[in-house]
N, C-alpha and C. Protein backbone atom coordinates (compact mmCIF):
# COMPACT_ATOMS: atom_id res chain seq x y z
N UNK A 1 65.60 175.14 151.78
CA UNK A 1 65.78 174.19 152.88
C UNK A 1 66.17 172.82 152.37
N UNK A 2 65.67 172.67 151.07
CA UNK A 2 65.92 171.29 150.69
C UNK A 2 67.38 170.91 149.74
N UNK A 3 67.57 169.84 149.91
CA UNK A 3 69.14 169.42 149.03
C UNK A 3 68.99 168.92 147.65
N UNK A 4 69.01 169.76 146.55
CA UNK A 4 68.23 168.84 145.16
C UNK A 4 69.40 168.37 144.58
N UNK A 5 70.73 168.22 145.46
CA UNK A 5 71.64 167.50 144.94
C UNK A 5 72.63 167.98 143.40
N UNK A 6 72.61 169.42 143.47
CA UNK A 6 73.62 170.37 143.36
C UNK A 6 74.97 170.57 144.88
N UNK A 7 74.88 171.66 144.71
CA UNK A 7 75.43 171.84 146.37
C UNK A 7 74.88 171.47 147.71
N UNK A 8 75.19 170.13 148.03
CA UNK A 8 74.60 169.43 149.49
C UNK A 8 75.87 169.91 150.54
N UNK A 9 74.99 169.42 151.58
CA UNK A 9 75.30 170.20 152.54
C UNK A 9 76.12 168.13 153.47
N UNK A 10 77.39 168.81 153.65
CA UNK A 10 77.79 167.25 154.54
C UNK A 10 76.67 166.78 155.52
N UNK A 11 76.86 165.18 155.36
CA UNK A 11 75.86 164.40 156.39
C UNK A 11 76.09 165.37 157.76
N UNK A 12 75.21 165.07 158.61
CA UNK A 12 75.47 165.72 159.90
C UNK A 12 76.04 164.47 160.74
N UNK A 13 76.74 164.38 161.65
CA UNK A 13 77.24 163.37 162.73
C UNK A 13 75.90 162.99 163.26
N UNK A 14 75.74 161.67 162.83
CA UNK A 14 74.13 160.94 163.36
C UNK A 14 74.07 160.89 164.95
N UNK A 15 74.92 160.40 165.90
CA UNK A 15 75.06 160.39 167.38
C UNK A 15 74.69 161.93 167.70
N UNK A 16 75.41 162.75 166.97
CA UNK A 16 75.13 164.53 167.72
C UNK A 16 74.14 164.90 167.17
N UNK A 17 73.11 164.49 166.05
CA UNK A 17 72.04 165.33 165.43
C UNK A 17 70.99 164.53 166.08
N UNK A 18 71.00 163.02 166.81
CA UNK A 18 70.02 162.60 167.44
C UNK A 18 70.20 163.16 168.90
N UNK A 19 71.05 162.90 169.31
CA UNK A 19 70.73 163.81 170.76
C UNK A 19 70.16 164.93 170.67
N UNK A 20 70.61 166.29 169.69
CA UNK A 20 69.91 167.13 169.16
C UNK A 20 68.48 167.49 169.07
N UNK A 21 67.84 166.15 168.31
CA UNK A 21 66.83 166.10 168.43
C UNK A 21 65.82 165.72 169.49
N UNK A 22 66.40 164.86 170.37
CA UNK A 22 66.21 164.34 171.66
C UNK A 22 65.65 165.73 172.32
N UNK A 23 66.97 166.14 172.12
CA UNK A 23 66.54 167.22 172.91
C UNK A 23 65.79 168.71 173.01
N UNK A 24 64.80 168.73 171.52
CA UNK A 24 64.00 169.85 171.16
C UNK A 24 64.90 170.45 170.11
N UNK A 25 66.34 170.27 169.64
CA UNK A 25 66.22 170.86 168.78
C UNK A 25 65.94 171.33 167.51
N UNK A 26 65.25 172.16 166.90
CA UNK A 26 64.28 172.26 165.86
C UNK A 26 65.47 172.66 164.57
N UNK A 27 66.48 173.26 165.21
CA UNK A 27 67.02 173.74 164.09
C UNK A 27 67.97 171.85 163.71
N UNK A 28 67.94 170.90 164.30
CA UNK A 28 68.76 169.52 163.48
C UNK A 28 67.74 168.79 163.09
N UNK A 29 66.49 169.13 163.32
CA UNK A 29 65.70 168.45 161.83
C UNK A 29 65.33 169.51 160.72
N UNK A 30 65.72 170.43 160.71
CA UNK A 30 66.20 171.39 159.24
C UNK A 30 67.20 170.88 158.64
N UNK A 31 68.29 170.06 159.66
CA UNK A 31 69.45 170.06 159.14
C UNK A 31 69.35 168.70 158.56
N UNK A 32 68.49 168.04 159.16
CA UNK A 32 68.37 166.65 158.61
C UNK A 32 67.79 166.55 157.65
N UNK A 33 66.64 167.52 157.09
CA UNK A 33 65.61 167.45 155.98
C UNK A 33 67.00 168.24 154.92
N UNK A 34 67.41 168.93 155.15
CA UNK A 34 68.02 169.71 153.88
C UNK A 34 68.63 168.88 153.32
N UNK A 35 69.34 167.90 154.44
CA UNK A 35 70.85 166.20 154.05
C UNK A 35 69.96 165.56 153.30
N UNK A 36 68.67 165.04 153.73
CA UNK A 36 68.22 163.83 153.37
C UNK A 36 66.59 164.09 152.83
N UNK A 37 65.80 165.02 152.69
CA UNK A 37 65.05 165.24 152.00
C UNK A 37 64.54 165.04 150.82
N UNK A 38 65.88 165.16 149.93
CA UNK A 38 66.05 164.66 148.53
C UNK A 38 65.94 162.91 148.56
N UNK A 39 66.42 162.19 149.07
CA UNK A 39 66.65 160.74 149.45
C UNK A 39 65.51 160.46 149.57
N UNK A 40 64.69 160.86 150.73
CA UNK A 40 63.64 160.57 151.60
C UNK A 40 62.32 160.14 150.48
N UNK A 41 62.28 161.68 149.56
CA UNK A 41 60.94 161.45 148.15
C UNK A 41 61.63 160.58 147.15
N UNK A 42 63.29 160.47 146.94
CA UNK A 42 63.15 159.93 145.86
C UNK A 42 62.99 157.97 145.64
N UNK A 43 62.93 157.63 147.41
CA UNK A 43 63.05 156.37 147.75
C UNK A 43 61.49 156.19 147.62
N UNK A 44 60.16 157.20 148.16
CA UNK A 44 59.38 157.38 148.19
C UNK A 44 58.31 156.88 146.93
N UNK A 45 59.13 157.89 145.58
CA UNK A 45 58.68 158.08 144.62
C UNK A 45 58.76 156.48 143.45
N UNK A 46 60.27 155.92 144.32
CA UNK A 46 60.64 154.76 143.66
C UNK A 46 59.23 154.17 143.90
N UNK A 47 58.64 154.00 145.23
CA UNK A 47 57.89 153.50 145.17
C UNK A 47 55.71 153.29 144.75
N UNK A 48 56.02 154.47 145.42
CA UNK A 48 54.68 154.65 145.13
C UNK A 48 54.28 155.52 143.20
N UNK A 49 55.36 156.01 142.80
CA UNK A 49 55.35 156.48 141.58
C UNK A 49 54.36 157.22 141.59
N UNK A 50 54.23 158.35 142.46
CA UNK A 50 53.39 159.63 142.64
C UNK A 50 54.34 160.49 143.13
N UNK A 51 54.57 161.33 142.88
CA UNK A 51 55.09 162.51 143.31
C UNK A 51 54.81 163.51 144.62
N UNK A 52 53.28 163.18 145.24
CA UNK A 52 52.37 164.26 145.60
C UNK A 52 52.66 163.14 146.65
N UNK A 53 52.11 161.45 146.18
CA UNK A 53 52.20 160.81 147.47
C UNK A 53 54.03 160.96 147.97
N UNK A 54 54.64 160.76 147.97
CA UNK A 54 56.36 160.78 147.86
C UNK A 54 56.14 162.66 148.96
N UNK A 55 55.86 163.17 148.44
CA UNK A 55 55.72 164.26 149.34
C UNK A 55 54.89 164.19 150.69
N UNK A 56 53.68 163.74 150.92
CA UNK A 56 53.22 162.68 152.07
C UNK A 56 53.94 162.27 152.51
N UNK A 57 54.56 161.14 152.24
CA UNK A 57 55.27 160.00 152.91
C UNK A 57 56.47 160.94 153.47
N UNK A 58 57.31 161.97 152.87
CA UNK A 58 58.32 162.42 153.25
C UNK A 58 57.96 163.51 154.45
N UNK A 59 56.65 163.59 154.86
CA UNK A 59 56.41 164.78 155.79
C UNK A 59 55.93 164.09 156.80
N UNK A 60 55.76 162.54 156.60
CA UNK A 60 55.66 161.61 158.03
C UNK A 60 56.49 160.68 157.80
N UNK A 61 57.58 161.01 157.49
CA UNK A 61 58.66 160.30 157.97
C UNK A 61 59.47 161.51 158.91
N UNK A 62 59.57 162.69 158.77
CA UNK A 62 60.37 163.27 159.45
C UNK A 62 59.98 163.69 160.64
N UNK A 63 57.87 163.77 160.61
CA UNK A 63 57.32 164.05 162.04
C UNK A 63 57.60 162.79 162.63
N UNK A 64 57.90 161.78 162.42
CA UNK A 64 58.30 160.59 163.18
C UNK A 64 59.64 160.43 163.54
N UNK A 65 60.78 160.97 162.76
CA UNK A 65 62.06 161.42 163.53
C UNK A 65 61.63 162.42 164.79
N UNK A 66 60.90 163.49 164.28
CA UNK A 66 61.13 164.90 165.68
C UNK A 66 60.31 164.36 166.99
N UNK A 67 58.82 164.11 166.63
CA UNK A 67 57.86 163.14 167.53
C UNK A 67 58.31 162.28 168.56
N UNK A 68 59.17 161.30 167.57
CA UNK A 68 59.83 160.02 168.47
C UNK A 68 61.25 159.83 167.77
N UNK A 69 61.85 160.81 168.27
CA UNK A 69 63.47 160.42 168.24
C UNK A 69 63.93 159.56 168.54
N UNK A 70 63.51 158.55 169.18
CA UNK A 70 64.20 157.46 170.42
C UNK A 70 64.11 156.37 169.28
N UNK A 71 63.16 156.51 168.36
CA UNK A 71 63.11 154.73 167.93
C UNK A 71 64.13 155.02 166.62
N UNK A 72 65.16 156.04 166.23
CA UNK A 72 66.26 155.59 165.40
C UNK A 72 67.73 155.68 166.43
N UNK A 73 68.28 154.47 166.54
CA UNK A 73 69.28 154.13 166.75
C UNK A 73 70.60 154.15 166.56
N UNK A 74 71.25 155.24 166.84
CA UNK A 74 72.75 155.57 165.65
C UNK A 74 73.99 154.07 166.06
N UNK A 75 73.86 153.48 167.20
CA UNK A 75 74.59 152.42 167.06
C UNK A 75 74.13 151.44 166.12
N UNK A 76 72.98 151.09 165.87
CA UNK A 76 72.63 150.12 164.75
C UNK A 76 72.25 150.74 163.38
N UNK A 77 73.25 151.77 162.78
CA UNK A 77 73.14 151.93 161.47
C UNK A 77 72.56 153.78 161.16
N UNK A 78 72.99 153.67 160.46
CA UNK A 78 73.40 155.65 159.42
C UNK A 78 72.13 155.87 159.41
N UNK A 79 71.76 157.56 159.82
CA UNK A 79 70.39 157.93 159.99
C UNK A 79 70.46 157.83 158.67
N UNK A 80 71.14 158.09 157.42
CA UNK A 80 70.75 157.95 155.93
C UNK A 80 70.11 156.41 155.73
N UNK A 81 70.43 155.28 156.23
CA UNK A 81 69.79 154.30 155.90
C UNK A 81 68.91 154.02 156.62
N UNK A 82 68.40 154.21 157.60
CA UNK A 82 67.75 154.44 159.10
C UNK A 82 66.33 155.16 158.15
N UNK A 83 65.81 156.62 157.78
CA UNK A 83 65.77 157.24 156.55
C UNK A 83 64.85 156.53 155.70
N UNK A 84 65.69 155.76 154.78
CA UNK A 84 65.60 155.24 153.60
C UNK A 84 64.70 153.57 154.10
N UNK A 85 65.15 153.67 154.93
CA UNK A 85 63.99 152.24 155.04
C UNK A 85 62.72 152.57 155.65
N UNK A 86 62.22 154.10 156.79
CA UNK A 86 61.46 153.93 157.18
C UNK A 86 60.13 154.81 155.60
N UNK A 87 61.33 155.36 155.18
CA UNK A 87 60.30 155.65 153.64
C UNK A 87 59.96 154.79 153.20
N UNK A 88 61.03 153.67 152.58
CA UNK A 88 60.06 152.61 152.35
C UNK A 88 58.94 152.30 152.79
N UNK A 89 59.28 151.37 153.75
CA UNK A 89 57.85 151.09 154.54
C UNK A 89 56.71 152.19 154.05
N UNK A 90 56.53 153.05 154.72
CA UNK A 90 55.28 154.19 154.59
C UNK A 90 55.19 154.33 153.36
N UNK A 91 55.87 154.29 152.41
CA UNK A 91 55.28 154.16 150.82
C UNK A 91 54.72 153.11 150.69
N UNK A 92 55.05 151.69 151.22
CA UNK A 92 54.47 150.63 150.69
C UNK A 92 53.09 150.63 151.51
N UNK A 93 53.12 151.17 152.56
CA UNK A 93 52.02 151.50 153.32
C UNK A 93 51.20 152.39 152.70
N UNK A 94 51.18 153.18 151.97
CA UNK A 94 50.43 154.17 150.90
C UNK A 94 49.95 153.63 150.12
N UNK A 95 51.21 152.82 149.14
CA UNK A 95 50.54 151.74 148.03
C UNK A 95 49.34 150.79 148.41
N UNK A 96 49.71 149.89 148.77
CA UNK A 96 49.03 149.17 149.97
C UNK A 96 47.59 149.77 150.47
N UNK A 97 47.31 151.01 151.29
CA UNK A 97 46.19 151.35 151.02
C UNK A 97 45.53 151.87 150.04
N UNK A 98 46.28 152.11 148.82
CA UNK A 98 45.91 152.67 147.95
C UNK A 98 45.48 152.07 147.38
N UNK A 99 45.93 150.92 146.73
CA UNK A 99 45.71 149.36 146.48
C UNK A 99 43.83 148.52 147.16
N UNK A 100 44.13 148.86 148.24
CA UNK A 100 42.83 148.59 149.41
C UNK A 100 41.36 149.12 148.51
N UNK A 101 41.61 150.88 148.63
CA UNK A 101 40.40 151.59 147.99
C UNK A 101 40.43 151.14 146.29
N UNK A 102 41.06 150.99 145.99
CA UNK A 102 41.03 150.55 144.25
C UNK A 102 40.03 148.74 144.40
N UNK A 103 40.03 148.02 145.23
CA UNK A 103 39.75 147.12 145.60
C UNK A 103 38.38 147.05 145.73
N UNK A 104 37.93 148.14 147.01
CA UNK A 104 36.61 148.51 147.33
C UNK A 104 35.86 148.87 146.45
N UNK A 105 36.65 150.25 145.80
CA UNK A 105 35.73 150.51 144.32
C UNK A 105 35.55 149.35 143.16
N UNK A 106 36.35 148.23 143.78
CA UNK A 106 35.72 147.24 142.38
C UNK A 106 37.04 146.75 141.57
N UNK A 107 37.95 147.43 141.41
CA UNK A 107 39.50 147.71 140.84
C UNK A 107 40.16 146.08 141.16
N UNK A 108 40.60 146.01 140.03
CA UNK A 108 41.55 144.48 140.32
C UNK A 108 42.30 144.36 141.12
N UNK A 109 42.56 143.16 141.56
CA UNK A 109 43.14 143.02 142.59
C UNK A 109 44.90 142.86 142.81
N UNK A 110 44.65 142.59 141.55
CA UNK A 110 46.31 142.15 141.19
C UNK A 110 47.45 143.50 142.08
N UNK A 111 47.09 144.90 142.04
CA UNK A 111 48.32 145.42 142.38
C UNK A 111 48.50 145.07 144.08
N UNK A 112 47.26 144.30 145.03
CA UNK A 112 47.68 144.36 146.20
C UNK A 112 49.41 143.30 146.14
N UNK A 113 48.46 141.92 145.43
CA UNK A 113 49.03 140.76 145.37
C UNK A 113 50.48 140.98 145.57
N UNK A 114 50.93 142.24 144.28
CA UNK A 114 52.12 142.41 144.23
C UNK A 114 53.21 143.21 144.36
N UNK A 115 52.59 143.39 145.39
CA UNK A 115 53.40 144.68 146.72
C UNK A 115 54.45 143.73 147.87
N UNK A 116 55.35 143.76 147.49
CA UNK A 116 56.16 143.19 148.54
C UNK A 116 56.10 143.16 150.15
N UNK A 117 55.91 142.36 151.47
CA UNK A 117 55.45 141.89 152.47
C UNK A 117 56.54 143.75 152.96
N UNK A 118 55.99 144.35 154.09
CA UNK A 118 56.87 145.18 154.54
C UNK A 118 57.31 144.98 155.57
N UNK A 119 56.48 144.09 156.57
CA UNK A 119 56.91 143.68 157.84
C UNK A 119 58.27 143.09 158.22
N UNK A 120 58.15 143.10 159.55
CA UNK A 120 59.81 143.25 160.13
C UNK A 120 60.30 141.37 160.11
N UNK A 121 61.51 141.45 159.71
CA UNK A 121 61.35 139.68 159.68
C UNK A 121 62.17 139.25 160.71
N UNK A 122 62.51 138.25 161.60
CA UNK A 122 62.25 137.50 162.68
C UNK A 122 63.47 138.49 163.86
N UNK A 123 64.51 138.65 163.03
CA UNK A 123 65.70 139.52 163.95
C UNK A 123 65.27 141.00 163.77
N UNK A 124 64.35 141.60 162.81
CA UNK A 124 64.15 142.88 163.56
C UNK A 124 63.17 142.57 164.46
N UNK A 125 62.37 141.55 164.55
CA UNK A 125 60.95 141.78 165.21
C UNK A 125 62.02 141.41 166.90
N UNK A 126 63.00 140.10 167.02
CA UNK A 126 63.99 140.60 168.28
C UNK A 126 64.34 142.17 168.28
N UNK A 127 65.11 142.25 167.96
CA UNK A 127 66.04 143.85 168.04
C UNK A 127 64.82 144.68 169.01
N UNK A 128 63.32 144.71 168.06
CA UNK A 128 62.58 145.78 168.37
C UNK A 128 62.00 145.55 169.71
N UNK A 129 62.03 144.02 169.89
CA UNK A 129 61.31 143.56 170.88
C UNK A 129 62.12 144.46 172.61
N UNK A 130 63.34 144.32 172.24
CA UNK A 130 64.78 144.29 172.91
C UNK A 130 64.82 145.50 173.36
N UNK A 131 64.43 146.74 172.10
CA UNK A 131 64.40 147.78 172.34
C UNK A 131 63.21 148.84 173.50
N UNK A 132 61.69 148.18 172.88
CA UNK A 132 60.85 148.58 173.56
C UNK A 132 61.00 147.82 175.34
N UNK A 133 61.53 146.32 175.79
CA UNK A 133 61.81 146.26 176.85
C UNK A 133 62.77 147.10 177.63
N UNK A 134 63.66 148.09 176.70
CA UNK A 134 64.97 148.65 177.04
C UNK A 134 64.30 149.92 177.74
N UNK A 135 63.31 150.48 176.48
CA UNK A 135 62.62 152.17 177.17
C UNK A 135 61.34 152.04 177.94
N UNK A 136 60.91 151.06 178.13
CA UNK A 136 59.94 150.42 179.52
C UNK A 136 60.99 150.90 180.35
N UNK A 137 61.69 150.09 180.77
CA UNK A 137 62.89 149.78 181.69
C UNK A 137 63.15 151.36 182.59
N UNK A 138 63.78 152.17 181.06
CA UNK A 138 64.39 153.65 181.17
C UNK A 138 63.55 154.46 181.91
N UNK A 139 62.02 154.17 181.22
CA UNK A 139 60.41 154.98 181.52
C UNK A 139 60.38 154.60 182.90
N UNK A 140 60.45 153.62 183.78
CA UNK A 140 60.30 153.16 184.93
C UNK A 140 60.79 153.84 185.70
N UNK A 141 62.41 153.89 185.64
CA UNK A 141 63.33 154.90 186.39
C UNK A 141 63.13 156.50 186.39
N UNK A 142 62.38 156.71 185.69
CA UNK A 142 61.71 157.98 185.60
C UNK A 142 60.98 158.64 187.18
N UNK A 143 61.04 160.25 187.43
CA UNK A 143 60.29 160.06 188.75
C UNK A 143 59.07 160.07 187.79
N UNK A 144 58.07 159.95 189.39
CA UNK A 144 56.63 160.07 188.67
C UNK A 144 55.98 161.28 187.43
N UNK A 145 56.60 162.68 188.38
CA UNK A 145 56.36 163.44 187.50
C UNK A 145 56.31 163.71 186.32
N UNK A 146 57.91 163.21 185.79
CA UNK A 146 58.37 163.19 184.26
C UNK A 146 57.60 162.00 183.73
N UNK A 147 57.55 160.56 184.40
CA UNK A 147 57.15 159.79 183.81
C UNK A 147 55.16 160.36 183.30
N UNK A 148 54.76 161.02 184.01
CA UNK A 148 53.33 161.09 183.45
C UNK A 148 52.92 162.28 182.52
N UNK A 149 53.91 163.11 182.22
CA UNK A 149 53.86 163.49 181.30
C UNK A 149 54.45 163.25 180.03
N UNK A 150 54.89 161.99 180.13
CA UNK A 150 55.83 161.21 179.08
C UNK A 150 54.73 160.71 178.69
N UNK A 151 53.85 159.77 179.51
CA UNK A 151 53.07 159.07 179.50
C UNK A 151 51.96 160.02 178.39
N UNK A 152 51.42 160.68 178.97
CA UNK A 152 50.35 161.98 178.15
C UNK A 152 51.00 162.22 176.59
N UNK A 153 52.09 162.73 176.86
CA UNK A 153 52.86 163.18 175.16
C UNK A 153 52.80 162.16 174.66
N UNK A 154 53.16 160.97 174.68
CA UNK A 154 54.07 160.07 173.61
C UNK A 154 53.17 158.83 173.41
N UNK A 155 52.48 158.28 174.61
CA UNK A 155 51.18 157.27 174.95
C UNK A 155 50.13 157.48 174.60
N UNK A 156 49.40 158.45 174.56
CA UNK A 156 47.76 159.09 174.68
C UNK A 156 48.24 160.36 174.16
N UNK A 157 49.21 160.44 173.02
CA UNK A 157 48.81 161.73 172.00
C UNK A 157 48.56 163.01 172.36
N UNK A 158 48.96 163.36 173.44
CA UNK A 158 48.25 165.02 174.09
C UNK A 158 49.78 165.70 173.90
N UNK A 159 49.64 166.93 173.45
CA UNK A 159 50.44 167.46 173.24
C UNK A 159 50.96 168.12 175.00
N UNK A 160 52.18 168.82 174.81
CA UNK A 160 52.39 169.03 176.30
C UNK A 160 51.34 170.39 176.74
N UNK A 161 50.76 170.87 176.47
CA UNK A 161 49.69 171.94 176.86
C UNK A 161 48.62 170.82 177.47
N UNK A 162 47.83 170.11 176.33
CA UNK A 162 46.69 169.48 176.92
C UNK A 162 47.17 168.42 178.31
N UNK A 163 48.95 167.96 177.96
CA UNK A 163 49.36 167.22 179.49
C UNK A 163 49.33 167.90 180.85
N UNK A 164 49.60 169.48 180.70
CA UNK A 164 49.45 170.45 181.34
C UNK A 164 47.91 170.56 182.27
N UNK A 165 47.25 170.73 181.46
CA UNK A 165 45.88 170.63 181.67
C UNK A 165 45.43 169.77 182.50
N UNK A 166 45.71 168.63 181.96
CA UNK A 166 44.80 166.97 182.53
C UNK A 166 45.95 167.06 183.93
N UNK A 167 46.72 167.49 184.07
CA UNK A 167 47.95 167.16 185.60
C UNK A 167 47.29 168.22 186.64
N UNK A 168 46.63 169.54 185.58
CA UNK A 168 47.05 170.73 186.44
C UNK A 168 48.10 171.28 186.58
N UNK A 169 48.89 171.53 185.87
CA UNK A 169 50.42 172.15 186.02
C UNK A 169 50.21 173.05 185.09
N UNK A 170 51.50 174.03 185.25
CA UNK A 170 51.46 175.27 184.22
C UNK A 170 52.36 174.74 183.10
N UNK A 171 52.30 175.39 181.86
CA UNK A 171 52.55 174.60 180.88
C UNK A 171 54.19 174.34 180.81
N UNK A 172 54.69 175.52 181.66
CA UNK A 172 56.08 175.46 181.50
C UNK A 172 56.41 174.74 182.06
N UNK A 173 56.33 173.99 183.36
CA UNK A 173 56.23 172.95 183.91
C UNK A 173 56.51 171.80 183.34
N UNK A 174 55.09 171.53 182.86
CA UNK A 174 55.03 170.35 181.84
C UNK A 174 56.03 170.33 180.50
N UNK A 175 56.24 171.17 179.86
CA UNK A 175 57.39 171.81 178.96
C UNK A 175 58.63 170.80 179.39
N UNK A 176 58.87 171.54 180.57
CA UNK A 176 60.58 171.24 181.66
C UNK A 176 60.71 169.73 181.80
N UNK A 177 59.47 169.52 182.32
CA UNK A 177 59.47 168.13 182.57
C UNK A 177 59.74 167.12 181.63
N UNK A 178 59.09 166.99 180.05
CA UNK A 178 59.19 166.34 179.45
C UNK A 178 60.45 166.40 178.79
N UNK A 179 60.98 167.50 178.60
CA UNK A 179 61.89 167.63 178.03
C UNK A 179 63.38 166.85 179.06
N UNK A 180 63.04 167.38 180.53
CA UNK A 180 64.04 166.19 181.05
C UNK A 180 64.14 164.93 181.21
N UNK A 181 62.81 164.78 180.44
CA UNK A 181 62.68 163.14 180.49
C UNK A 181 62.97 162.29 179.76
N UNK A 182 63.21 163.42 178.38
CA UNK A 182 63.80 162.95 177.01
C UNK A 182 65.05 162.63 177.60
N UNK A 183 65.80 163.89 178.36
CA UNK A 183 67.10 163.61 178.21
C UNK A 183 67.34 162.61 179.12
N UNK A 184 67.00 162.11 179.97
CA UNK A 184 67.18 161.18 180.71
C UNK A 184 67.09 159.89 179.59
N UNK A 185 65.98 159.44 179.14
CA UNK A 185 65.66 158.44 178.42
C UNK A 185 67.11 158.23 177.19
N UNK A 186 67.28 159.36 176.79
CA UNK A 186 68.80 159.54 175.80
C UNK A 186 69.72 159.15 176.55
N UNK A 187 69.78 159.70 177.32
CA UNK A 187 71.22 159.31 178.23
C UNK A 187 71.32 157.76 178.52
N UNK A 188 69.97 157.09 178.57
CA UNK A 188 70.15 156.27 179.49
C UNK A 188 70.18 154.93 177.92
N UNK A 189 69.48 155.41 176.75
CA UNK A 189 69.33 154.49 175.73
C UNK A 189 70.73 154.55 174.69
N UNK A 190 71.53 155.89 175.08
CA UNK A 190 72.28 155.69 174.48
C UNK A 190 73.47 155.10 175.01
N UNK A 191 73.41 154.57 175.75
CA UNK A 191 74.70 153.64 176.78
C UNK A 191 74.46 151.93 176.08
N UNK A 192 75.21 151.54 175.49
CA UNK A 192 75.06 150.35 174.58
C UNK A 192 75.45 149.44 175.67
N UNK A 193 73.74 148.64 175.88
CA UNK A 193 73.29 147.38 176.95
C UNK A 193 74.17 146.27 176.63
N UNK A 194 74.74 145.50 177.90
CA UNK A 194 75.50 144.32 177.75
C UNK A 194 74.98 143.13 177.50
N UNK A 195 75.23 142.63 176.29
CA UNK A 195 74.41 141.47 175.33
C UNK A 195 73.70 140.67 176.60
N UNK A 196 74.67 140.26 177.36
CA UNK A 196 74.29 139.23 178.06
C UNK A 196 72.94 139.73 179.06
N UNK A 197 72.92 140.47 179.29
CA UNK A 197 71.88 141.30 180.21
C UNK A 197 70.97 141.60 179.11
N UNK A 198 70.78 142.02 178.06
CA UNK A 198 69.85 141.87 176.96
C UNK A 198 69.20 140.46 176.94
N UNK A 199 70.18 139.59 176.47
CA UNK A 199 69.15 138.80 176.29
C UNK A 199 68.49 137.82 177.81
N UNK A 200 69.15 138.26 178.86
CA UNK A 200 68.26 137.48 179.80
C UNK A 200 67.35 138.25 180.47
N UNK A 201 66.77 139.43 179.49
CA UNK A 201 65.48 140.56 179.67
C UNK A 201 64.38 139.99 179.64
């Protein structure tokens, strides 16, 4: 499944492998781990210089592509770099706690000190701001139905069975629903907002 960078397999078209995913399909995050898998640990490994952690970090970075497809953006930049920065982060987030417990046990302090800041700096913390007002917005236009099982999955962590449950609906139901709610939310996030209407959000 994975690309060790012998015979790779071409990038996939980022616009068609995120709708893809948008939309349940399981077989374009195979396709995405086989492209970028190799990338994913070795950006990983740059950082945290564990191997085992680098394997961690690379198995929640990709449940965070399939989970929440919506928060990578193919108009603002290549799921390969898209990828490569959210590994970062979560490695330095590894280090960083790792750093923490070395601390507690007594351990010098020096490696927190010198872990580089990971946070978003002033134009991503706009962009993101921009974005989450964008899928409020999308979530709103939602009917009720879809919207509360959006709400259950993606808000309050319940998978779509336990959303099933807490509504009373049969699971396929809840299944149908969410899944048209993705596509709605895709449809509606992937239509690139007019600046000017952005920023007077």
């Amino acid at each position: 499944m994975e690309s060790t960078g012998g015979t790779s397999a071409p990038p996939p078209a980022d616009a068609e492998v995120h709708r893809r995913l948008v939309y349940g399909d399981e077989s374009a995050l195979a396709e995405v781990y086989a492209t970028y898998g190799g990338l994913v640990r070795r950006v990983a490994v740059r950082v945290t210089r564990s191997p085992a952690a680098a394997e961690d970090v690379a198995q929640e970075v990709f449940a965070q592509l399939w989970s929440r497809p919506y928060t990578y953006d193919a108009r603002r930049g290549s799921l390969r770099t898209w990828l490569s920065v959210v590994a970062h982060r979560r490695a330095v987030d590894w280090v960083r706690s790792e750093a923490r417990h070395r601390k507690a046990a007594g351990a010098d302090d020096s490696t927190l000190q010198a872990i580089p800041d990971a946070g978003p700096g002033p134009d991503e913390t706009v962009v993101d701001r921009e974005r989450s007002l964008l899928l409020h917005s999308a979530l709103a236009e939602l009917p009720q139905p879809q919207r509360e099982v959006v709400h259950l999955a993606y808000f309050a962590g319940r998978t779509y069975r336990q959303a099933a449950v807490e509504l009373g609906i049969p699971e396929g139901t809840a299944k149908t629903r969410l899944r048209s709610a993705l596509r709605s939310l895709a449809e509606t996030l992937a239509d690139p907002p007019d600046p000017a209407l952005e920023r007077g959000a």
